[in-house]
C-alpha atoms as a PDB file:
ATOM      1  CA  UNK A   1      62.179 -68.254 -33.603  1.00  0.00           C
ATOM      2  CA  UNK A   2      63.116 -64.725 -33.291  1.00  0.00           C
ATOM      3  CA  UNK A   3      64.083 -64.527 -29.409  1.00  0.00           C
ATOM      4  CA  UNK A   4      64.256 -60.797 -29.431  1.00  0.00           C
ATOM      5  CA  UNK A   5      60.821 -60.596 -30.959  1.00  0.00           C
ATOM      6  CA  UNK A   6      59.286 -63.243 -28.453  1.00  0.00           C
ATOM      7  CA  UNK A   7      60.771 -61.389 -25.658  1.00  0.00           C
ATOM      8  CA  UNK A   8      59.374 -58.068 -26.560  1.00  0.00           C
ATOM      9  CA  UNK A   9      55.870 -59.119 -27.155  1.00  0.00           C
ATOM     10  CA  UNK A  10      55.928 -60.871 -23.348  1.00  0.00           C
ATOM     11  CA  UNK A  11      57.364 -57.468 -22.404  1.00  0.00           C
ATOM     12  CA  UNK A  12      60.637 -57.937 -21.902  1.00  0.00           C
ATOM     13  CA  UNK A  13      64.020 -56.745 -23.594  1.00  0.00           C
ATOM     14  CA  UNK A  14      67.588 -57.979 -23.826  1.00  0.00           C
ATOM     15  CA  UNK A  15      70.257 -56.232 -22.035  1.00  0.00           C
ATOM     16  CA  UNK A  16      73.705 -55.771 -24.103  1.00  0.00           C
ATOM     17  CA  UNK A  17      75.304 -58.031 -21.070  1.00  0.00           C
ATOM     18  CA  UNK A  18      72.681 -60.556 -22.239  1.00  0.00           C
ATOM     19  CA  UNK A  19      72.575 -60.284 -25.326  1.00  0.00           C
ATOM     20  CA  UNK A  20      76.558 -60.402 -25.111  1.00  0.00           C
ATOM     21  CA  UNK A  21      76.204 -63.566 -23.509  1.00  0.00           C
ATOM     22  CA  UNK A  22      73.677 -65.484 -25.666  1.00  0.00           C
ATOM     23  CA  UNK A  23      75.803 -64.425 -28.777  1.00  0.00           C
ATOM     24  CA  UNK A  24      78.217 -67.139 -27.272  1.00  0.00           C
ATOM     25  CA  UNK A  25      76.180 -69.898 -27.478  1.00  0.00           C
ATOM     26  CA  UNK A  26      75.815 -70.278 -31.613  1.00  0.00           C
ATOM     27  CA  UNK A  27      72.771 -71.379 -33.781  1.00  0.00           C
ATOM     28  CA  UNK A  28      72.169 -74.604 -31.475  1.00  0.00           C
ATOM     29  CA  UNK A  29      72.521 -73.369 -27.857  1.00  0.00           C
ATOM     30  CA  UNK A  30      70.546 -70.157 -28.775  1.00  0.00           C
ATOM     31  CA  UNK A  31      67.782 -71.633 -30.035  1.00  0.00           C
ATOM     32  CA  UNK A  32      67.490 -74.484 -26.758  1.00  0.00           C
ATOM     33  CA  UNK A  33      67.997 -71.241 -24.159  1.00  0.00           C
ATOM     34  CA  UNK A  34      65.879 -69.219 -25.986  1.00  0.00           C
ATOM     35  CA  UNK A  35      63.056 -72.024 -25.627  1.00  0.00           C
ATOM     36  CA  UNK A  36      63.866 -72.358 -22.093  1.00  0.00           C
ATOM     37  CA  UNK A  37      63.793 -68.522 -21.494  1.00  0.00           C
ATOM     38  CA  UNK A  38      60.531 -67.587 -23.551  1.00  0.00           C
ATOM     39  CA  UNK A  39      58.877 -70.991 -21.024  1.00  0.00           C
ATOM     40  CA  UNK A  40      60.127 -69.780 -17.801  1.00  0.00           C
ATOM     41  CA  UNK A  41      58.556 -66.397 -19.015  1.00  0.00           C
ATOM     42  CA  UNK A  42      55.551 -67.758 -20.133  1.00  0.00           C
ATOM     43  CA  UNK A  43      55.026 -69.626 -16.926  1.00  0.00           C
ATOM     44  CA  UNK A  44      55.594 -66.952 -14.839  1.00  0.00           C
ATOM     45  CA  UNK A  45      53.657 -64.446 -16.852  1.00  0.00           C
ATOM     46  CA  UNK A  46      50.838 -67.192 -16.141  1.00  0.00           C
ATOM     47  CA  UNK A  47      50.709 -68.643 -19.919  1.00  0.00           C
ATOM     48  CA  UNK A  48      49.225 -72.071 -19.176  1.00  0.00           C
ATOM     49  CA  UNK A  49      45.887 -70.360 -17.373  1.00  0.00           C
ATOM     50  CA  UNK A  50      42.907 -69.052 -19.520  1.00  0.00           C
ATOM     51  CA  UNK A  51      42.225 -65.593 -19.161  1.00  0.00           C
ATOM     52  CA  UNK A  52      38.619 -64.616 -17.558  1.00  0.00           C
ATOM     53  CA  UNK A  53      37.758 -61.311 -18.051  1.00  0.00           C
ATOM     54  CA  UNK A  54      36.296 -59.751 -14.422  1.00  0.00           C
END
């Protein structure tokens, strides 16, 4: 999973202070917050609805 790539296509970009911070975390605890991230995102960006054209 490419987190910055998943991010942009939802609309959204990393700061430098976050993407400071996630470079902390290594392989393991990038990949589980990036999960969690990209879900919170996708939940609030209404994801789990299907879309009905007006």
């Amino acid at each position: 999973m490419d987190l910055e790539a998943d991010l942009l296509d939802r609309g959204f970009a990393l700061t430098p202070a976050l993407h400071a911070a996630l470079a902390w975390l290594g392989p393991a605890g990038l990949a589980d917050a990036g999960k969690r991230l990209v879900g919170h995102i996708d939940a609030e960006l209404g994801a789990d609805r299907t879309h009905m054209p007006l």
